[in-house]
Protein backbone atom coordinates (compact mmCIF):
# COMPACT_ATOMS: atom_id res chain seq x y z
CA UNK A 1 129.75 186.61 2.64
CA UNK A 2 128.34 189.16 0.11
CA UNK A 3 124.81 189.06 -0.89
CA UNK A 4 123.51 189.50 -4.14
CA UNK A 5 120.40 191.06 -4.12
CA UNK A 6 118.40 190.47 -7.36
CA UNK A 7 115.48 192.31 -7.35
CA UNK A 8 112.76 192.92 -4.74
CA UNK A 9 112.29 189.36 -4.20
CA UNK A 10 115.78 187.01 -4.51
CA UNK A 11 119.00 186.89 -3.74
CA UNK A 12 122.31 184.99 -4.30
CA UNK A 13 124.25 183.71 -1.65
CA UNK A 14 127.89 182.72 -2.72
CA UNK A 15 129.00 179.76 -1.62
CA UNK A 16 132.21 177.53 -2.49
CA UNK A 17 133.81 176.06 -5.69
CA UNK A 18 131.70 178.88 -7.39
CA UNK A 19 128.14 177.61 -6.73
CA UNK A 20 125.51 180.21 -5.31
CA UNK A 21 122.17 179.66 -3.39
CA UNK A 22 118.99 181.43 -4.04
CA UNK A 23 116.93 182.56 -1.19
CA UNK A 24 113.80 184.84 -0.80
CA UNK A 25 115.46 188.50 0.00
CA UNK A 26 113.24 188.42 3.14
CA UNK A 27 115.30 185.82 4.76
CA UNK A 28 118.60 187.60 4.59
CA UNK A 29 118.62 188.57 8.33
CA UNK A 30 118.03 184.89 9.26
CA UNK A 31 121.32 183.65 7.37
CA UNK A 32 123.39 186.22 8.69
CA UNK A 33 127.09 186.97 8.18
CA UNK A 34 127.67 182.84 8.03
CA UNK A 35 130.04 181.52 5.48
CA UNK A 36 128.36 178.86 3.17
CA UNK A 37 130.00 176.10 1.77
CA UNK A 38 128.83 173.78 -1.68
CA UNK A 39 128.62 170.63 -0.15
CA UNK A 40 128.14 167.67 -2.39
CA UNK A 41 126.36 164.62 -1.45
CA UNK A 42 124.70 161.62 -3.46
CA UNK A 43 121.19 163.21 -3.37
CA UNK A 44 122.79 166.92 -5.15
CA UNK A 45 124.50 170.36 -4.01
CA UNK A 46 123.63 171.54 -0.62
CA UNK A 47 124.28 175.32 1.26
CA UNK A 48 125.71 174.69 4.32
CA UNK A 49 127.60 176.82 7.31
CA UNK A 50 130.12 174.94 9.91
CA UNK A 51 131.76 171.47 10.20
CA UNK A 52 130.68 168.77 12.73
CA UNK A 53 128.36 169.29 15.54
CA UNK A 54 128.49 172.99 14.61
CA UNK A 55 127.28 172.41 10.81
CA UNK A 56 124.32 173.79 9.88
CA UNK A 57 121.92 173.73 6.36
CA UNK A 58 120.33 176.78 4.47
CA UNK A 59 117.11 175.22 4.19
CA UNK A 60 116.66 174.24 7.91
CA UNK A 61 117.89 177.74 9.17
CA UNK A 62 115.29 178.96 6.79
CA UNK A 63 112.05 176.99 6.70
CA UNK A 64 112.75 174.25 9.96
CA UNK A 65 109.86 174.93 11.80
CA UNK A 66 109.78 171.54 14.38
CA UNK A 67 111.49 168.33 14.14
CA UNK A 68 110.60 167.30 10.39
CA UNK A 69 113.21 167.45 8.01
CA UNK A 70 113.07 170.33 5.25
CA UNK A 71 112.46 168.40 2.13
CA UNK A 72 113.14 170.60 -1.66
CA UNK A 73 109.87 170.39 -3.88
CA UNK A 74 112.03 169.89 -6.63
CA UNK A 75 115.17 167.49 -5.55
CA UNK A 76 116.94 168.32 -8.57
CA UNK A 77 117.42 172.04 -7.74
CA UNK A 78 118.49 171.83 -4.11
CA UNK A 79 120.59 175.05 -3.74
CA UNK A 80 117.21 176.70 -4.64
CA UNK A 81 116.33 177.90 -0.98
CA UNK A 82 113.37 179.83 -1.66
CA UNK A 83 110.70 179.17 0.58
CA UNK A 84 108.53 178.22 -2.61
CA UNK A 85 110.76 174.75 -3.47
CA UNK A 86 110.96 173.82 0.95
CA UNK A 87 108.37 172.26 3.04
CA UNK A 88 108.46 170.32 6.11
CA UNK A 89 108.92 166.39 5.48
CA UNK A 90 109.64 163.18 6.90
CA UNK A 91 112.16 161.24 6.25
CA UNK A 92 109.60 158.59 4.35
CA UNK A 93 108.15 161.79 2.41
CA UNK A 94 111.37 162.45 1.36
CA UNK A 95 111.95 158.86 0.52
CA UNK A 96 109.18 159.46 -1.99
CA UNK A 97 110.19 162.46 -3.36
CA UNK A 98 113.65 160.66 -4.20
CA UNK A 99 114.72 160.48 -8.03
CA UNK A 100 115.75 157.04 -9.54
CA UNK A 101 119.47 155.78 -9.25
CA UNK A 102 121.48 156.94 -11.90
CA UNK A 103 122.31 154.21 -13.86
CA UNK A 104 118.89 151.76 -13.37
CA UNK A 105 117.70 150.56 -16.08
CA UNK A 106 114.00 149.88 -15.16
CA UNK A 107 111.48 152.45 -14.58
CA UNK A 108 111.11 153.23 -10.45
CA UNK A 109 108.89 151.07 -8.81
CA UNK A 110 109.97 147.68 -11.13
CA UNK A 111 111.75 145.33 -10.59
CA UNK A 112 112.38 142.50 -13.29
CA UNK A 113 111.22 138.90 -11.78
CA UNK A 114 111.94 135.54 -14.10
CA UNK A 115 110.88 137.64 -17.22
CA UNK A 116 107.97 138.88 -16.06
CA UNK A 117 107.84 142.84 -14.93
CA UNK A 118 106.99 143.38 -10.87
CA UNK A 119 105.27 146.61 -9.51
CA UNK A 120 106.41 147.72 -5.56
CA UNK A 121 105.67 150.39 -3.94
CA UNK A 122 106.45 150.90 -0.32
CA UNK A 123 104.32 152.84 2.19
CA UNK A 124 105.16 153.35 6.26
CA UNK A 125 108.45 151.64 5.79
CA UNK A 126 106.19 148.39 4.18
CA UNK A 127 106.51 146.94 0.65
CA UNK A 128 103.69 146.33 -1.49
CA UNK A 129 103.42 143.99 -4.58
CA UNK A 130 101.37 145.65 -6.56
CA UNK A 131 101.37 142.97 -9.62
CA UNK A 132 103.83 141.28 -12.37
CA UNK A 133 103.31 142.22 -15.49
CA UNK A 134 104.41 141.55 -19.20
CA UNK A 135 106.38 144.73 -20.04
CA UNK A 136 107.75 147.37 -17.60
CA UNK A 137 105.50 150.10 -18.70
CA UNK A 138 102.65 148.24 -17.55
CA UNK A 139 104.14 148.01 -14.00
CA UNK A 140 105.29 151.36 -13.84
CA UNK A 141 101.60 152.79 -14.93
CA UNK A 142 100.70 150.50 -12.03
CA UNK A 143 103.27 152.17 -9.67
CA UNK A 144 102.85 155.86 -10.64
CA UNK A 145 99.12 155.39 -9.69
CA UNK A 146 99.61 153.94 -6.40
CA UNK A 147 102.32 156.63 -5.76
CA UNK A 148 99.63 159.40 -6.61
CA UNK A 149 97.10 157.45 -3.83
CA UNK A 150 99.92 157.03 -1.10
CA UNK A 151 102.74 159.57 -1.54
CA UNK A 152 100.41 162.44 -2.50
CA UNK A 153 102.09 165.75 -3.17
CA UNK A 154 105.57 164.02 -2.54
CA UNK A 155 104.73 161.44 -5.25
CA UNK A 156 107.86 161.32 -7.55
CA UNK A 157 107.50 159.21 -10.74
CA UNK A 158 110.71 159.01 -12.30
């Protein structure tokens, strides 16, 4: 693959069906001379090199430092491979930092409950009521202020 180097401090890496990858120009040497594919799946585009066993992703090869997963800071840009938008995660920090479902109608973190408006929130794998209330924006506030106590930095409110 040819690298675009933008810059003293990015490149591009081309990858399939036209899509490229920005990394940090210092990680270069660690992709190598791999071939990187677009891969979609339901969470965005990914980078990736190989098939099956052999099938490895940009972010890992670039910021895996143990056995956490490598988690984007910003889920909606996840061919961005700079070391700025990864950090380590696990797989219940990234299940905070997840984005609503396309398509929901109620903010995240309500549910609707015999006309009344419930906030959950779940924390080590264990759902939390926080309260039903009379509108959805009331729950929500209710949800987005637990998520800022328990999901910290990884706390994603819509």
């Amino acid at each position: 693959s040819i690298l675009h180097v933008i810059g003293p401090s990015i490149a591009y890496v081309p990858l399939t069906k036209g899509f490229f990858s920005v990394i940090d120009s210092s990680d270069i040497t660690l992709i190598g001379d791999r071939s990187w594919h677009a891969t979609k799946k339901k969470t965005g585009w990914y980078a990736r090199s190989g098939s099956g066993s052999n099938r490895v992703w940009i972010h890992d090869v670039i910021a895996r430092i143990d056995e956490r997963t490598i988690d984007h800071r910003q889920p909606d840009r996840t061919l961005d491979n700079r070391r700025a938008n990864l950090r380590p995660a696990t797989k219940s920090q990234q299940g905070m930092n997840r984005r609503m479902k396309q398509g929901k109608l109620l903010p995240k973190g309500v549910t609707a409950n015999e006309g009344r408006f419930r906030a959950i929130i779940t924390v080590d794998k264990k759902r939390y009521n926080l309260g039903s209330f009379g509108c959805p924006i009331q729950a929500h506030k209710a949800y987005c202020e637990a998520a800022a106590i328990h999901h910290g930095e990884f706390a994603r409110l819509t």
